[in-house]
C-alpha atoms as a PDB file:
ATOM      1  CA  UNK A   1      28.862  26.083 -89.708  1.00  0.00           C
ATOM      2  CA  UNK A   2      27.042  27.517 -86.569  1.00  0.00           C
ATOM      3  CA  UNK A   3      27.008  31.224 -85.419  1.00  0.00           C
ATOM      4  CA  UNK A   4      28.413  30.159 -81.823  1.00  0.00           C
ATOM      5  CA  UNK A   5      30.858  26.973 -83.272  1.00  0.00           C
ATOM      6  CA  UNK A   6      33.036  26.270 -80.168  1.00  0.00           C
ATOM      7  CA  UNK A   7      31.578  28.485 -78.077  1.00  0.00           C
ATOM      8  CA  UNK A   8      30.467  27.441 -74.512  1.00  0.00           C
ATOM      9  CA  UNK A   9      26.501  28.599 -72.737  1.00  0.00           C
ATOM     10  CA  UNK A  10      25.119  27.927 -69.597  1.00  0.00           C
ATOM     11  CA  UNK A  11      21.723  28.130 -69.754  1.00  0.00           C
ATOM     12  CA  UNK A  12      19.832  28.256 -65.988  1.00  0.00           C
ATOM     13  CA  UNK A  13      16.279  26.289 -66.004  1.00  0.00           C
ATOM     14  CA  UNK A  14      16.659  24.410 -68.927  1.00  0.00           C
ATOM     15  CA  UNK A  15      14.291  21.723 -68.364  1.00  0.00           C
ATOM     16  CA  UNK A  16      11.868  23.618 -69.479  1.00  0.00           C
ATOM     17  CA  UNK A  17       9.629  26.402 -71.082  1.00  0.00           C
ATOM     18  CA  UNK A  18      11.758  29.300 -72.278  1.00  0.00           C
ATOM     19  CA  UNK A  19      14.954  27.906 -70.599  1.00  0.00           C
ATOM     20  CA  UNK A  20      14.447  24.702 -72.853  1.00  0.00           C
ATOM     21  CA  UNK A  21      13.832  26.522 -76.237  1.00  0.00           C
ATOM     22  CA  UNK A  22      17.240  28.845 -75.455  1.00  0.00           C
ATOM     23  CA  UNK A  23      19.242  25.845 -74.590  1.00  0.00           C
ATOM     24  CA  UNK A  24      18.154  24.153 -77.756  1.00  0.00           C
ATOM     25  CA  UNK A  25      18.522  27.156 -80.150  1.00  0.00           C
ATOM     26  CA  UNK A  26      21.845  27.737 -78.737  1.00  0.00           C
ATOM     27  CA  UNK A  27      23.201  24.240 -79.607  1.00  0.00           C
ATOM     28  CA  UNK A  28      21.762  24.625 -83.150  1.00  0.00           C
ATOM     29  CA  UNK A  29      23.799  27.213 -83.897  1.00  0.00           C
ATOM     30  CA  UNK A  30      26.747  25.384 -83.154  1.00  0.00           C
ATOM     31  CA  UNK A  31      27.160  25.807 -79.109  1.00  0.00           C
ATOM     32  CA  UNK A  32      27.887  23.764 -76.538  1.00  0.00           C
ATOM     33  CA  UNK A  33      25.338  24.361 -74.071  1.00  0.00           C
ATOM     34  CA  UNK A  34      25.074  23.108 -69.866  1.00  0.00           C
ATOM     35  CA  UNK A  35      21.510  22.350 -68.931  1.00  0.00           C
ATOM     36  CA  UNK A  36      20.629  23.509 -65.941  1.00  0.00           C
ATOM     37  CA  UNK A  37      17.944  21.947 -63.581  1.00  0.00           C
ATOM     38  CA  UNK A  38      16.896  22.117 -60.170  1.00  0.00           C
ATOM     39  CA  UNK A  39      14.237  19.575 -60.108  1.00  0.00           C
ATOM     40  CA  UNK A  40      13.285  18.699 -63.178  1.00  0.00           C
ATOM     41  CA  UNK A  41      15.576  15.913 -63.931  1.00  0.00           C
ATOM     42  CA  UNK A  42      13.974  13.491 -66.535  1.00  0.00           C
ATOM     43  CA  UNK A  43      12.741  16.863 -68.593  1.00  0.00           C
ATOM     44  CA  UNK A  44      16.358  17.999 -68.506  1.00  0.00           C
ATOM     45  CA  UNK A  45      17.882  14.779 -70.053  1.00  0.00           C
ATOM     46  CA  UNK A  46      15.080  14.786 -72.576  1.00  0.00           C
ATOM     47  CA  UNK A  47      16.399  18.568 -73.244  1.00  0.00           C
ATOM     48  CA  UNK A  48      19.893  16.920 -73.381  1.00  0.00           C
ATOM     49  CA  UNK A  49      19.117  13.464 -75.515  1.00  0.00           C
ATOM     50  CA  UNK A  50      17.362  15.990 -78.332  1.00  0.00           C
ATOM     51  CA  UNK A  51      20.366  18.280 -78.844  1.00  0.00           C
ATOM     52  CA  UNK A  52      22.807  15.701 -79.384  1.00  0.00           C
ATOM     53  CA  UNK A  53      20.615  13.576 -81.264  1.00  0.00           C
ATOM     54  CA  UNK A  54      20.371  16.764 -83.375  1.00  0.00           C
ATOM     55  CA  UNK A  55      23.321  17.663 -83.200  1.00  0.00           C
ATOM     56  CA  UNK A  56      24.757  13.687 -84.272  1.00  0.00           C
ATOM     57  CA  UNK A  57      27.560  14.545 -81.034  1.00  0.00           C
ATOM     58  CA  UNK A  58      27.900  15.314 -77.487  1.00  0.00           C
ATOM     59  CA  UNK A  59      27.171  19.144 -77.167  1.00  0.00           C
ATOM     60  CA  UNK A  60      25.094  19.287 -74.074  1.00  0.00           C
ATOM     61  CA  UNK A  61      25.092  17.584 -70.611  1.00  0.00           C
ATOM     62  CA  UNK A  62      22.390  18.082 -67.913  1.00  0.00           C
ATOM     63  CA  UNK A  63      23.962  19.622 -64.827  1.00  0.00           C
ATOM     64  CA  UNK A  64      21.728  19.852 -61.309  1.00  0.00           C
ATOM     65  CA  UNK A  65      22.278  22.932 -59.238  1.00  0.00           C
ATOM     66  CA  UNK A  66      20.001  25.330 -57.368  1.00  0.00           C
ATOM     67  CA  UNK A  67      20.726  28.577 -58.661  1.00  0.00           C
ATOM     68  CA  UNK A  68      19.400  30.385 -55.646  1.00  0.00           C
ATOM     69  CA  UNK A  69      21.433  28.722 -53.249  1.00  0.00           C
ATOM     70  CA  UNK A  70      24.802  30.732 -53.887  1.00  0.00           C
ATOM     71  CA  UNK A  71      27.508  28.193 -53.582  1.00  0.00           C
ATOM     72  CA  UNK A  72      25.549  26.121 -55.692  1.00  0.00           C
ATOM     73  CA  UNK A  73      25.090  28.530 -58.476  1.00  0.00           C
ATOM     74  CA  UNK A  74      28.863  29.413 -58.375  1.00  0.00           C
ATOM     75  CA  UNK A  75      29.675  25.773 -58.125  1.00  0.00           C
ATOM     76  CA  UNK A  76      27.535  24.845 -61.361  1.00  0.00           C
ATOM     77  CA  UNK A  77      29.463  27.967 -63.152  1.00  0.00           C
ATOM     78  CA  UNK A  78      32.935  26.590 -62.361  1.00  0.00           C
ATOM     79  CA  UNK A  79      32.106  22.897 -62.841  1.00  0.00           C
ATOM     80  CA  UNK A  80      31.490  23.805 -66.091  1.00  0.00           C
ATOM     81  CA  UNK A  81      33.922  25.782 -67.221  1.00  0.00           C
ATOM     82  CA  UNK A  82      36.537  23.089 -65.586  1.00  0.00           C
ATOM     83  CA  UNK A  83      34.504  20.393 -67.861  1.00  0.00           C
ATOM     84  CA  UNK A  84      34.783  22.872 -70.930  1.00  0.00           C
ATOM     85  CA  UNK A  85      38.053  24.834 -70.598  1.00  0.00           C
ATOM     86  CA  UNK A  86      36.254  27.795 -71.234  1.00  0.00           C
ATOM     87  CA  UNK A  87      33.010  29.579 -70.830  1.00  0.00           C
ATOM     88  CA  UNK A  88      31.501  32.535 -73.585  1.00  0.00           C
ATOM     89  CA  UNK A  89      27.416  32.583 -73.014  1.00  0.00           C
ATOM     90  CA  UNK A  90      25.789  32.627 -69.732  1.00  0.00           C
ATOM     91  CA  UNK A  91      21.889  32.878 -69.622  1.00  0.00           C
ATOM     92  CA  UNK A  92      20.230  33.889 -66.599  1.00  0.00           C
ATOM     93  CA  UNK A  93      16.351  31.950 -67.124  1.00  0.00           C
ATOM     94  CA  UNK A  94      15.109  30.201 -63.927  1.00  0.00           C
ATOM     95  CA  UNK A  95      12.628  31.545 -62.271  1.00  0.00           C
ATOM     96  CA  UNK A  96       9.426  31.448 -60.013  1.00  0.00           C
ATOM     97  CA  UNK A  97       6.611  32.903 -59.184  1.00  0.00           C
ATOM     98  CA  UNK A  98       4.463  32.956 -55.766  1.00  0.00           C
ATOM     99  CA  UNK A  99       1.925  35.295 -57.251  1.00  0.00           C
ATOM    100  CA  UNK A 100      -0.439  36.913 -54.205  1.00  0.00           C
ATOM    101  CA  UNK A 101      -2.017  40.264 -53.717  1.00  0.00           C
ATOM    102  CA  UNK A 102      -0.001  41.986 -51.403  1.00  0.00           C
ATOM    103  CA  UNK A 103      -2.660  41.835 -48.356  1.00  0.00           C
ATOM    104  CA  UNK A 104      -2.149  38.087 -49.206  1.00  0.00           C
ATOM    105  CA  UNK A 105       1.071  37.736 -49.504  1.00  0.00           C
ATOM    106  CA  UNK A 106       3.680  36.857 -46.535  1.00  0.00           C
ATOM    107  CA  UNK A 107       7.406  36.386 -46.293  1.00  0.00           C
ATOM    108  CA  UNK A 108       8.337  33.025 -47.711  1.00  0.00           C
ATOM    109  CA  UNK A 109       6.434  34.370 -50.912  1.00  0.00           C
ATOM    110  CA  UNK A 110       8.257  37.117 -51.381  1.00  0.00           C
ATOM    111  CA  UNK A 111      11.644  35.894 -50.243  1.00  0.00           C
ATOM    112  CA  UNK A 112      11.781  32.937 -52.561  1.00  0.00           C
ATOM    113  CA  UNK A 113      11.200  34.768 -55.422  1.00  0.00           C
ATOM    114  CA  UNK A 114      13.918  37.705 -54.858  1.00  0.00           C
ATOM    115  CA  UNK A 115      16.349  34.595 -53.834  1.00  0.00           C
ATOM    116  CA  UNK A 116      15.344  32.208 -56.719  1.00  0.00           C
ATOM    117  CA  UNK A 117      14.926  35.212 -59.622  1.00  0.00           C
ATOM    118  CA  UNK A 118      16.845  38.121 -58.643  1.00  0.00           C
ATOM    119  CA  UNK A 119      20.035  37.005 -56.702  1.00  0.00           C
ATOM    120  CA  UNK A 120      20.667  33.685 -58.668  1.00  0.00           C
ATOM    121  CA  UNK A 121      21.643  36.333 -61.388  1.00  0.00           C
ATOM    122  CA  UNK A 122      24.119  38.195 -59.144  1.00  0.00           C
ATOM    123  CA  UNK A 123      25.300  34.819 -58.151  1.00  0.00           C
ATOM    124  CA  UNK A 124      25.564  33.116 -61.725  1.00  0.00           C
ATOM    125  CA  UNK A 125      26.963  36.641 -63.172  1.00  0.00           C
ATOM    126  CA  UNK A 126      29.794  37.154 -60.539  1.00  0.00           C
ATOM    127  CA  UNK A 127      31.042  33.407 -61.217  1.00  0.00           C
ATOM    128  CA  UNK A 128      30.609  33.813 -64.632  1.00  0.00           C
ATOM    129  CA  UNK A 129      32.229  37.541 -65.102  1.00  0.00           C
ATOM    130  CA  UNK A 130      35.499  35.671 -63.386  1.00  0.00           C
ATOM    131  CA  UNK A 131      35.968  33.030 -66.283  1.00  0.00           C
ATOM    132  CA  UNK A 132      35.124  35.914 -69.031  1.00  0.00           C
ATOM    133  CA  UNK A 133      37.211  38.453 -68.186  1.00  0.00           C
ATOM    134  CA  UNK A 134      40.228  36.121 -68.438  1.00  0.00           C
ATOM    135  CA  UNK A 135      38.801  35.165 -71.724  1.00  0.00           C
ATOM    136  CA  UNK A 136      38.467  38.907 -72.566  1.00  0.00           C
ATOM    137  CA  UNK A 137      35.076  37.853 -74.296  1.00  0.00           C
ATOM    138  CA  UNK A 138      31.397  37.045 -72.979  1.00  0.00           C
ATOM    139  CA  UNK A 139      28.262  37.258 -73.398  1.00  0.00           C
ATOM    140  CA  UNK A 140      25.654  37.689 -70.222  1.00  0.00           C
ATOM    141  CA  UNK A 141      22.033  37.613 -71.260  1.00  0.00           C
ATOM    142  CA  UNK A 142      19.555  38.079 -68.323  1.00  0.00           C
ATOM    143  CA  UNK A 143      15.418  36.841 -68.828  1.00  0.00           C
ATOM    144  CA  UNK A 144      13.435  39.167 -67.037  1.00  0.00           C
ATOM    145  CA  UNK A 145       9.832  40.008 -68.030  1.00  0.00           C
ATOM    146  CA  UNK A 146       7.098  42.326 -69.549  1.00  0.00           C
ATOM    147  CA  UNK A 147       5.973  42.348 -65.932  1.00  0.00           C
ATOM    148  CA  UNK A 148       9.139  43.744 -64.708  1.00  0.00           C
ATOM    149  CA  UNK A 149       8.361  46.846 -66.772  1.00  0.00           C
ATOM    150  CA  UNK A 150       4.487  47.418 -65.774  1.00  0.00           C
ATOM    151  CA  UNK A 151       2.307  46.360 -63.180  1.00  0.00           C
ATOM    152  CA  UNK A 152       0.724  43.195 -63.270  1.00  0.00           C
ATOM    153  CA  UNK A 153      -2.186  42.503 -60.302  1.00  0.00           C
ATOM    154  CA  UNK A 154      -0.591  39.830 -57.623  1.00  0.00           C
ATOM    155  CA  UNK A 155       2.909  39.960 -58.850  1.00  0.00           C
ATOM    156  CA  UNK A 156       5.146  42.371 -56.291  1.00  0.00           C
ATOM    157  CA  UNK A 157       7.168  40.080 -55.303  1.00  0.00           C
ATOM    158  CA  UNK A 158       8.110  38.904 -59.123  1.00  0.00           C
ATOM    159  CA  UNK A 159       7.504  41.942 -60.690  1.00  0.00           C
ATOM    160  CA  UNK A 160      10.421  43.721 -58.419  1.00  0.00           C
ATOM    161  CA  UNK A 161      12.520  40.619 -59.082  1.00  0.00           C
ATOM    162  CA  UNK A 162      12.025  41.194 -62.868  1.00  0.00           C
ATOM    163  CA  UNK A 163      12.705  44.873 -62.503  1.00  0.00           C
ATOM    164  CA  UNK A 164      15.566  44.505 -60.258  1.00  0.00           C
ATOM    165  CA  UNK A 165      17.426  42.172 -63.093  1.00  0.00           C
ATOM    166  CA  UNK A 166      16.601  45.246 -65.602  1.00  0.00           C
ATOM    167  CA  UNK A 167      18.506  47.262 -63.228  1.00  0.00           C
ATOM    168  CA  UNK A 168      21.109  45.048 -62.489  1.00  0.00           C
ATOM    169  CA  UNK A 169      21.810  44.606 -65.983  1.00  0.00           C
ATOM    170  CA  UNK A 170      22.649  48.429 -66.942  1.00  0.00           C
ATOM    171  CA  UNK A 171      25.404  48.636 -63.770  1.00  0.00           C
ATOM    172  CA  UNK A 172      27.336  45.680 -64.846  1.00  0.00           C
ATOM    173  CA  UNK A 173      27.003  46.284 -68.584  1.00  0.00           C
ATOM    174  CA  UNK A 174      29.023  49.168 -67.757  1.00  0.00           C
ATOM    175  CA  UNK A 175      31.202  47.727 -65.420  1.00  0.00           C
ATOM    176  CA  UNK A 176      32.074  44.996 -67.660  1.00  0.00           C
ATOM    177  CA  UNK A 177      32.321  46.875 -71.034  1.00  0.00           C
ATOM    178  CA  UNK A 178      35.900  47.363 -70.459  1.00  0.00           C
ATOM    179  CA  UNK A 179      36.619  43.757 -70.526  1.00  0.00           C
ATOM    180  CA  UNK A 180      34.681  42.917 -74.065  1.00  0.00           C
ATOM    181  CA  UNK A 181      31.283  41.251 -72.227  1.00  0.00           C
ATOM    182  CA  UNK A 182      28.348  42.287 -73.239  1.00  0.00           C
ATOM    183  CA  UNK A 183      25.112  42.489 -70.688  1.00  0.00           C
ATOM    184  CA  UNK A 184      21.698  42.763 -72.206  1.00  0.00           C
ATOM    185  CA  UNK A 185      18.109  41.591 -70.987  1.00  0.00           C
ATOM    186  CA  UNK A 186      15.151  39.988 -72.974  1.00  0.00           C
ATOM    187  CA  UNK A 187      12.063  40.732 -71.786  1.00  0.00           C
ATOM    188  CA  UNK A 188       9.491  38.038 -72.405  1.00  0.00           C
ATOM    189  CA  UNK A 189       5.465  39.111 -72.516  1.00  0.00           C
ATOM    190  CA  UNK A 190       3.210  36.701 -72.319  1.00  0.00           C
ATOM    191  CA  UNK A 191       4.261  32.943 -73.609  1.00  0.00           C
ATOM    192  CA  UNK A 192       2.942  29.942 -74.339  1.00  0.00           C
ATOM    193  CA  UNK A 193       4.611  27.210 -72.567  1.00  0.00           C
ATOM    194  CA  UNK A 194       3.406  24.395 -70.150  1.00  0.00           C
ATOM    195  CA  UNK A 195       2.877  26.384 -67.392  1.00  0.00           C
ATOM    196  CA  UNK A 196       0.780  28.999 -68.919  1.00  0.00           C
ATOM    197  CA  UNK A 197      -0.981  26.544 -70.712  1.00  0.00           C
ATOM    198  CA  UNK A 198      -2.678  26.107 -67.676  1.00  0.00           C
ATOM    199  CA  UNK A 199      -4.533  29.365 -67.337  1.00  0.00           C
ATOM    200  CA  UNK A 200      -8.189  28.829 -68.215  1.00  0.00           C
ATOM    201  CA  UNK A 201      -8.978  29.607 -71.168  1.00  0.00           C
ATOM    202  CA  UNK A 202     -11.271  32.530 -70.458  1.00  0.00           C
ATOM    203  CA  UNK A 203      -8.063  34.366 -68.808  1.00  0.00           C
ATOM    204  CA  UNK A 204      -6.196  33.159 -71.553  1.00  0.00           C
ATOM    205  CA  UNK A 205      -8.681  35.364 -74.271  1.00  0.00           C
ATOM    206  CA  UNK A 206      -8.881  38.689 -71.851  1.00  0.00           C
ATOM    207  CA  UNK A 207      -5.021  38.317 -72.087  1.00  0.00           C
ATOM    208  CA  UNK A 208      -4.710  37.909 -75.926  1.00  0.00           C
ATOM    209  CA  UNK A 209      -7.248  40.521 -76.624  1.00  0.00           C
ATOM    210  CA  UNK A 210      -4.831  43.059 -74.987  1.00  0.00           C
ATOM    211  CA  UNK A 211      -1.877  41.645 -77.241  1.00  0.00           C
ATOM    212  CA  UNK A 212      -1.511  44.170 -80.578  1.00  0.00           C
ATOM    213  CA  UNK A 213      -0.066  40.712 -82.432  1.00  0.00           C
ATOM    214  CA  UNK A 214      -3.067  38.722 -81.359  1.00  0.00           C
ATOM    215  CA  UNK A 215      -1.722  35.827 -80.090  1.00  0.00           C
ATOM    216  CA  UNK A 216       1.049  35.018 -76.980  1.00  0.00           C
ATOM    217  CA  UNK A 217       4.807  33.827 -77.629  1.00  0.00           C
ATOM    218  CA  UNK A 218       6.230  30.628 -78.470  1.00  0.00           C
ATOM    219  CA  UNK A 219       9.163  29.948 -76.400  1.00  0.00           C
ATOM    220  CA  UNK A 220      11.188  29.565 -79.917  1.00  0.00           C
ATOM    221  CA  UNK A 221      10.721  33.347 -80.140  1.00  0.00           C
ATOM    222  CA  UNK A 222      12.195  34.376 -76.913  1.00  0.00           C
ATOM    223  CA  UNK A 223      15.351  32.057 -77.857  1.00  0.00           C
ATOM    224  CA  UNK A 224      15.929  34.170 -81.388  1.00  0.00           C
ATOM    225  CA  UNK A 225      16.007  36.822 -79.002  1.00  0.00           C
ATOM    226  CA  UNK A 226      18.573  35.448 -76.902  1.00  0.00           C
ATOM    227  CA  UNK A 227      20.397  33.805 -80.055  1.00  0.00           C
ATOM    228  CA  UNK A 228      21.012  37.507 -81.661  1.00  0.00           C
ATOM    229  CA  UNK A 229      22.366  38.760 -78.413  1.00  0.00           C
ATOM    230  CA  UNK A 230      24.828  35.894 -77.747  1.00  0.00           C
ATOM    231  CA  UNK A 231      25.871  35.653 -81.636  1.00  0.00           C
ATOM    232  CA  UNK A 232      25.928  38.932 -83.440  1.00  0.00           C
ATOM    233  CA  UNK A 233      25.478  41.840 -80.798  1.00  0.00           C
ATOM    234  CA  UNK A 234      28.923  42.803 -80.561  1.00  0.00           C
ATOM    235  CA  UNK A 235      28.308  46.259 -80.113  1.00  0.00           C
ATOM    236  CA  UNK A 236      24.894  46.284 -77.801  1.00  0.00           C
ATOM    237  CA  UNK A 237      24.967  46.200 -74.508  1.00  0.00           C
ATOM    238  CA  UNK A 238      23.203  47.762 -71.553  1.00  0.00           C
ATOM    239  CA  UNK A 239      20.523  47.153 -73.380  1.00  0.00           C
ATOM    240  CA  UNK A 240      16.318  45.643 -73.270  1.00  0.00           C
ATOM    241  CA  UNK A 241      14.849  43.305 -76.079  1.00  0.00           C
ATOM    242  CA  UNK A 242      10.979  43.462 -75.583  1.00  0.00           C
ATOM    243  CA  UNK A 243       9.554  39.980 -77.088  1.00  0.00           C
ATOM    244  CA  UNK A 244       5.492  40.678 -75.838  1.00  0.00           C
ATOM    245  CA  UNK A 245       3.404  41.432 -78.804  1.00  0.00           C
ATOM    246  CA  UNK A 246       3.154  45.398 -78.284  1.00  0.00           C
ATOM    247  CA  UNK A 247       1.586  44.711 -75.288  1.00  0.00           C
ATOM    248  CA  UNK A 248       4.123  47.145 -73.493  1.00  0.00           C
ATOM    249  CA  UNK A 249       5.340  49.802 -75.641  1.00  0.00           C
END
């Protein structure tokens, strides 16, 4: 017996990274979880083919939407809970970044970040707040970022898309209490997935050596996070996790 048996979670950008560990966690606790993917089809089904093997049963299907485009995002929220009959855990992951200094940086930059990190969530959230509050019961759980909460050199665009979804979070928490959804955040420092794995490895060491833990995050430890919040935070809401290390206090 799973923590979320018979529940139902959309997880956006679950092909990969952070996205992919939630998405799996999720369906190991008993969930039956849509896997979201813009472009990153083949990494998707792989996502997919692991949790059922797992799982010996179907409990996931890839689903292709772009989250930032917002009759796709609302489309991929009601496709699924036609497929499902219901819909209890929605997690707002995908995400960009265009990183510049702001000399540097010109519109397209900054506009495809706000539109790909900041309104997918109001997008995703107002579908998915439709389907809960008939239910009576949800659970929203937005990723934002360490670098939401402090500065971080070259991110303005990302780091006020980040913020902004910290902000977002606390109005419709409120809003939504009433109707027995929850909203938190979980606010990722710096992890290790593909993507970061890129750095070089010089940057990487100036990074870790301003990390209290030592060491970055494994994308397994951003989905506990999100696993606590969708399974046995009944009574928090409103509210931040920080998963970074101590490197924002």
């Amino acid at each position: 017996m799973g923590k979320l048996d018979g529940q139902i979670a959309i997880v956006t950008g679950a092909g990969r990274g952070i996205g992919r560990a939630i998405a799996i966690a999720l369906a190991a606790e008993g969930a039956k979880v849509a896997v979201n993917y813009n472009s990153s089809a083949t990494a998707a089904d792989e996502v997919v083919a692991q949790i059922n093997a797992d799982a010996g049963e179907e409990r996931a299907f890839a689903i292709k939407a772009n989250v930032s485009d917002a009759e796709q995002a609302r489309s991929l929220i009601n496709t699924v809970h036609e497929r499902w009959g219901r819909l209890d855990i929605m997690v707002n992951n995908a995400g960009i970044t265009r990183d510049r200094s702001i000399r540097k940086m010109n519109d397209t930059d900054w506009l495809d970040v706000i539109q790909t990190n900041l309104n997918a969530v109001f997008f995703c959230t107002t579908a998915a707040m439709q389907h809960m509050t008939n239910q009576k019961h949800g659970r929203i759980i937005n990723i934002s970022s360490m670098n939401g909460q402090t500065s971080a050199f070259g991110q303005a665009n990302y780091g006020a898309s980040k913020g902004g979804i910290i902000a977002f979070t606390k109005t419709v928490a409120l809003e939504l209490a009433r109707f027995g959804i929850t909203v938190n955040v979980v606010a990722p420092g710096f992890t290790m997935t593909d993507m970061f794995a890129k750095v070089p490895e010089k940057v990487q060491d100036d990074i870790k050596s301003r990390i209290p833990l030592g060491r970055f995050a494994r994308p397994e430890e951003i989905a506990k996070a999100v696993v606590f919040l969708a399974a046995d935070a009944d009574y928090i809401t409103g509210a931040q996790i920080n998963v970074n290390g101590g490197a924002y206090m």
